[in-house]
N, C-alpha and C. Protein backbone atom coordinates (compact mmCIF):
# COMPACT_ATOMS: atom_id res chain seq x y z
N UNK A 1 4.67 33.42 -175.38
CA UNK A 1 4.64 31.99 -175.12
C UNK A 1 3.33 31.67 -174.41
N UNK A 2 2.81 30.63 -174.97
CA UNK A 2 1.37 30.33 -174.31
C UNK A 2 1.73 29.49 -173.16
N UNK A 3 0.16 29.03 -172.29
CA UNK A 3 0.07 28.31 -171.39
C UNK A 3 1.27 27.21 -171.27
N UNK A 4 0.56 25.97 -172.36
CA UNK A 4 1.16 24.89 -172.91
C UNK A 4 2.36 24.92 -173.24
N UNK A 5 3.14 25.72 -173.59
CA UNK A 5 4.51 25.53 -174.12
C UNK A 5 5.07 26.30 -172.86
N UNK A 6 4.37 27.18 -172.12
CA UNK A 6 5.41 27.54 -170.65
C UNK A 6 5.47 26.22 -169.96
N UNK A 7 4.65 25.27 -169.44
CA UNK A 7 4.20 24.25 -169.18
C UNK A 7 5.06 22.86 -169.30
N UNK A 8 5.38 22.90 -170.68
CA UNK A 8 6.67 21.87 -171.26
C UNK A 8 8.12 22.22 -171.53
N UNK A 9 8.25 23.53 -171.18
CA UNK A 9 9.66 24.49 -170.80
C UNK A 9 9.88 23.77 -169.55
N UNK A 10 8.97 24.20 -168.60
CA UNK A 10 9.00 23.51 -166.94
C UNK A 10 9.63 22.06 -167.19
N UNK A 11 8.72 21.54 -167.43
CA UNK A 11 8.51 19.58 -167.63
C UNK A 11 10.16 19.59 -168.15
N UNK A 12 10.82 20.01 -169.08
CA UNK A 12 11.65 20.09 -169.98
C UNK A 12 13.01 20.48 -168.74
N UNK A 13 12.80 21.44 -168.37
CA UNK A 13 13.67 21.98 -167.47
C UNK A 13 14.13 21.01 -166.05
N UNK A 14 13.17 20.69 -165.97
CA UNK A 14 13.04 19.51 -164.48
C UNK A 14 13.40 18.31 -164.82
N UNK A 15 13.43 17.82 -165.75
CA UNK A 15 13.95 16.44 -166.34
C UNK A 15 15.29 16.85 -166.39
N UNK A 16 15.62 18.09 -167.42
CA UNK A 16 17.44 17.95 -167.23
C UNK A 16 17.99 18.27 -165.90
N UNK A 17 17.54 19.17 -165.68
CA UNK A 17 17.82 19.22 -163.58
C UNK A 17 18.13 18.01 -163.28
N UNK A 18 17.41 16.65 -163.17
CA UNK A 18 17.22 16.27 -162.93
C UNK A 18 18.78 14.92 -162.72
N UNK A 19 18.74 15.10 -164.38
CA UNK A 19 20.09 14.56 -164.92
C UNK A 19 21.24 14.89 -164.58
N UNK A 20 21.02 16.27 -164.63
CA UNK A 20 22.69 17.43 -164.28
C UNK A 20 22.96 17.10 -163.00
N UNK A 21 21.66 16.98 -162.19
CA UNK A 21 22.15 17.01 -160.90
C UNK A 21 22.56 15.52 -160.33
N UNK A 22 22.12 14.37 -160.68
CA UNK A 22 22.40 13.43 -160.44
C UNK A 22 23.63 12.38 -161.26
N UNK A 23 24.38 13.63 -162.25
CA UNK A 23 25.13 13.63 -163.18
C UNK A 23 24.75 11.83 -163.93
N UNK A 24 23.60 11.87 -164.57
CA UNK A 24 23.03 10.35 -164.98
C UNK A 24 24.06 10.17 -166.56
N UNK A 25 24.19 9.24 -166.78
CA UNK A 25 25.27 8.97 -168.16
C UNK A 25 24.11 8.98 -169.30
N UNK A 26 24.17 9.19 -170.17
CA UNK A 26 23.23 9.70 -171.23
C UNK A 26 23.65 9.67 -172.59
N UNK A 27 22.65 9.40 -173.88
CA UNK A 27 23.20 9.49 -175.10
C UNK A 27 22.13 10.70 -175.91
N UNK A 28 22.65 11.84 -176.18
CA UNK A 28 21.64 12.34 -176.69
C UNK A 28 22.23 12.29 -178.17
N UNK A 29 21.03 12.19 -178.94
CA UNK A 29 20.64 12.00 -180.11
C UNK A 29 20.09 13.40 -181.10
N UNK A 30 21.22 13.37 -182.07
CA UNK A 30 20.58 14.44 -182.49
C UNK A 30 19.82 14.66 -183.57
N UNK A 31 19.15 15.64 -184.36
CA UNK A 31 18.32 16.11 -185.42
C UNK A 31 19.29 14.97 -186.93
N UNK A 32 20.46 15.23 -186.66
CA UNK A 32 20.77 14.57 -188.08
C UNK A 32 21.17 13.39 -187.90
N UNK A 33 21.35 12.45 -186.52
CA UNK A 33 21.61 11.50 -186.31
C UNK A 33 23.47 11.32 -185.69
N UNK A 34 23.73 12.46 -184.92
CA UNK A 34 24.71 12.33 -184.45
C UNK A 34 24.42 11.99 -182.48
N UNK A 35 25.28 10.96 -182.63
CA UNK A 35 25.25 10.63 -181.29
C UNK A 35 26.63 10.69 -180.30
N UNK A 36 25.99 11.98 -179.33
CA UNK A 36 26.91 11.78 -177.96
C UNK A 36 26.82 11.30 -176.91
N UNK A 37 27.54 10.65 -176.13
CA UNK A 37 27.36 9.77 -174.78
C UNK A 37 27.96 10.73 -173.75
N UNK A 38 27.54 11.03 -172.99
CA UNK A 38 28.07 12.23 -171.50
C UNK A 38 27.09 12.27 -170.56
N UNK A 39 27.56 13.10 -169.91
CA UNK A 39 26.45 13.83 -168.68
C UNK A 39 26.28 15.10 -169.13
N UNK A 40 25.00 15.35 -168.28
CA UNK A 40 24.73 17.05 -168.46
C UNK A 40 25.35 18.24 -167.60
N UNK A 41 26.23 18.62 -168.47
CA UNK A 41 26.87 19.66 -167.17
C UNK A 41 26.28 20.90 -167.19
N UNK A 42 25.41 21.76 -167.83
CA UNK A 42 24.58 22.75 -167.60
C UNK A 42 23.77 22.88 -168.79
N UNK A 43 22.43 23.87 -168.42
CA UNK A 43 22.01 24.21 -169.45
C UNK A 43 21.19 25.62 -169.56
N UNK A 44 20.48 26.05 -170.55
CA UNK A 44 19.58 27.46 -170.44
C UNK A 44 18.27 26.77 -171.75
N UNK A 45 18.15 27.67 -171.64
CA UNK A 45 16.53 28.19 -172.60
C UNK A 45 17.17 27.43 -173.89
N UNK A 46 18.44 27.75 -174.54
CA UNK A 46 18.60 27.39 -175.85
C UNK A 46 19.93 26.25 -176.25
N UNK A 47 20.48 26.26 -174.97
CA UNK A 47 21.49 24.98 -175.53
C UNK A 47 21.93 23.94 -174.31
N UNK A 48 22.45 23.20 -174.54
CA UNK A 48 22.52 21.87 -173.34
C UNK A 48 24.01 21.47 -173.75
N UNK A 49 24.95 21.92 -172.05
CA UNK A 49 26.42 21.92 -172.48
C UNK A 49 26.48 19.93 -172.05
N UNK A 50 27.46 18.90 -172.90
CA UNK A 50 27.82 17.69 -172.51
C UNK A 50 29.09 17.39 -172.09
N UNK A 51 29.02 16.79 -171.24
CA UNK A 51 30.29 16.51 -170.89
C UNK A 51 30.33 14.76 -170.93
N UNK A 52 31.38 14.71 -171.67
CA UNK A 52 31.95 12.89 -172.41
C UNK A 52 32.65 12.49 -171.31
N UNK A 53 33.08 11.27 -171.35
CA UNK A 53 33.88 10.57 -169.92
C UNK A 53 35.73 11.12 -170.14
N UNK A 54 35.68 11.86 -171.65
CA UNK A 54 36.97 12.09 -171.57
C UNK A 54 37.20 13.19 -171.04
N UNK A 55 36.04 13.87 -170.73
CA UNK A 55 36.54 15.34 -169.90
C UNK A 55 35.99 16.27 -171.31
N UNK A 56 35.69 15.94 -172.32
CA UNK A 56 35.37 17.27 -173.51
C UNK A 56 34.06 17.30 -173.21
N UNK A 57 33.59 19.08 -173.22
CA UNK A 57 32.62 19.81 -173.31
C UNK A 57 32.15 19.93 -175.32
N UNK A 58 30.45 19.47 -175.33
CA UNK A 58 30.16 20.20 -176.44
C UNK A 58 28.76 20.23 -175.95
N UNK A 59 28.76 21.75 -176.91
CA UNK A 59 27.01 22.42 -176.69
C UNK A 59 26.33 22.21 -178.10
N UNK A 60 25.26 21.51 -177.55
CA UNK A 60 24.22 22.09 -178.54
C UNK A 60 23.03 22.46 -178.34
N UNK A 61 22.44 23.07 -179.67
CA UNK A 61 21.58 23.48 -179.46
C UNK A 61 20.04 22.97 -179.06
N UNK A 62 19.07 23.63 -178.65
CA UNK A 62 18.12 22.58 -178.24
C UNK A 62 17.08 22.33 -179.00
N UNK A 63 17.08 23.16 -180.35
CA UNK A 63 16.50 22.95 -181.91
C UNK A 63 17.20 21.52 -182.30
N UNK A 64 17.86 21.31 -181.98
CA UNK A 64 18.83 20.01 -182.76
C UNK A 64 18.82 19.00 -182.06
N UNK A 65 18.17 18.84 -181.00
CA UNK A 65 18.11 17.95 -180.07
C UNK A 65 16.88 16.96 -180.65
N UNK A 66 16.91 15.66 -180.94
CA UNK A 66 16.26 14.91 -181.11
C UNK A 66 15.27 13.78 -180.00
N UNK A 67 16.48 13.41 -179.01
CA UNK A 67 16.71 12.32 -178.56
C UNK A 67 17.24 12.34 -176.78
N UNK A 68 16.72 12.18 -175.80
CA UNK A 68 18.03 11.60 -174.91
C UNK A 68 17.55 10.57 -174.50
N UNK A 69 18.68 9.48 -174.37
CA UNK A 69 18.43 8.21 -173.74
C UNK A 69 19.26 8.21 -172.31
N UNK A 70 18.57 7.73 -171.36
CA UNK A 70 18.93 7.76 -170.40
C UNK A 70 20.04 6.40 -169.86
N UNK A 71 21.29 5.83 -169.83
CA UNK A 71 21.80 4.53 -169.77
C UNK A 71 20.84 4.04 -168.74
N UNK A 72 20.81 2.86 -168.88
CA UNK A 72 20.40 1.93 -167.85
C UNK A 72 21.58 1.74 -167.02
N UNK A 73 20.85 1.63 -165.69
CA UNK A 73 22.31 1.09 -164.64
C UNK A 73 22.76 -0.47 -164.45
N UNK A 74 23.64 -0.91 -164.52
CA UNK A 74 24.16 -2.38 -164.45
C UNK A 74 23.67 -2.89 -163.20
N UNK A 75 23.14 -4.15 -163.99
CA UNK A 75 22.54 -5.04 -162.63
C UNK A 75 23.23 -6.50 -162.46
């Protein structure tokens, strides 16, 4: 792994930290156009587990990851 792509692993890593830890509501978007709404309840190098408001866990992978939108908070 070069410079640049250790670099955006980091950047990459610290943004979902970021989420997980502040459990932010989120829609990630995927490669074929499937969309989930959850928080981030953990993740690694290759997949990002979600957790929905109903309590279900799904992982995917982070090849398939297109998209996350972050909700806006109500004002």
């Amino acid at each position: 792994m070069n410079e640049l792509d250790q670099k955006k692993l980091v950047d990459q890593d610290a943004r979902l930290t970021a989420l997980r830890i502040n459990r932010t509501p989120c829609t990630i978007i995927t490669t074929n156009g499937v969309q989930m709404k959850g928080t981030i309840e953990t993740f690694d190098r290759y997949v990002v587990l979600v957790r929905s408001a109903t309590g279900r866990s799904s992982m995917i992978y982070k090849h398939a990851l297109s998209t996350i939108v972050v909700e806006a908070p109500a004002t």
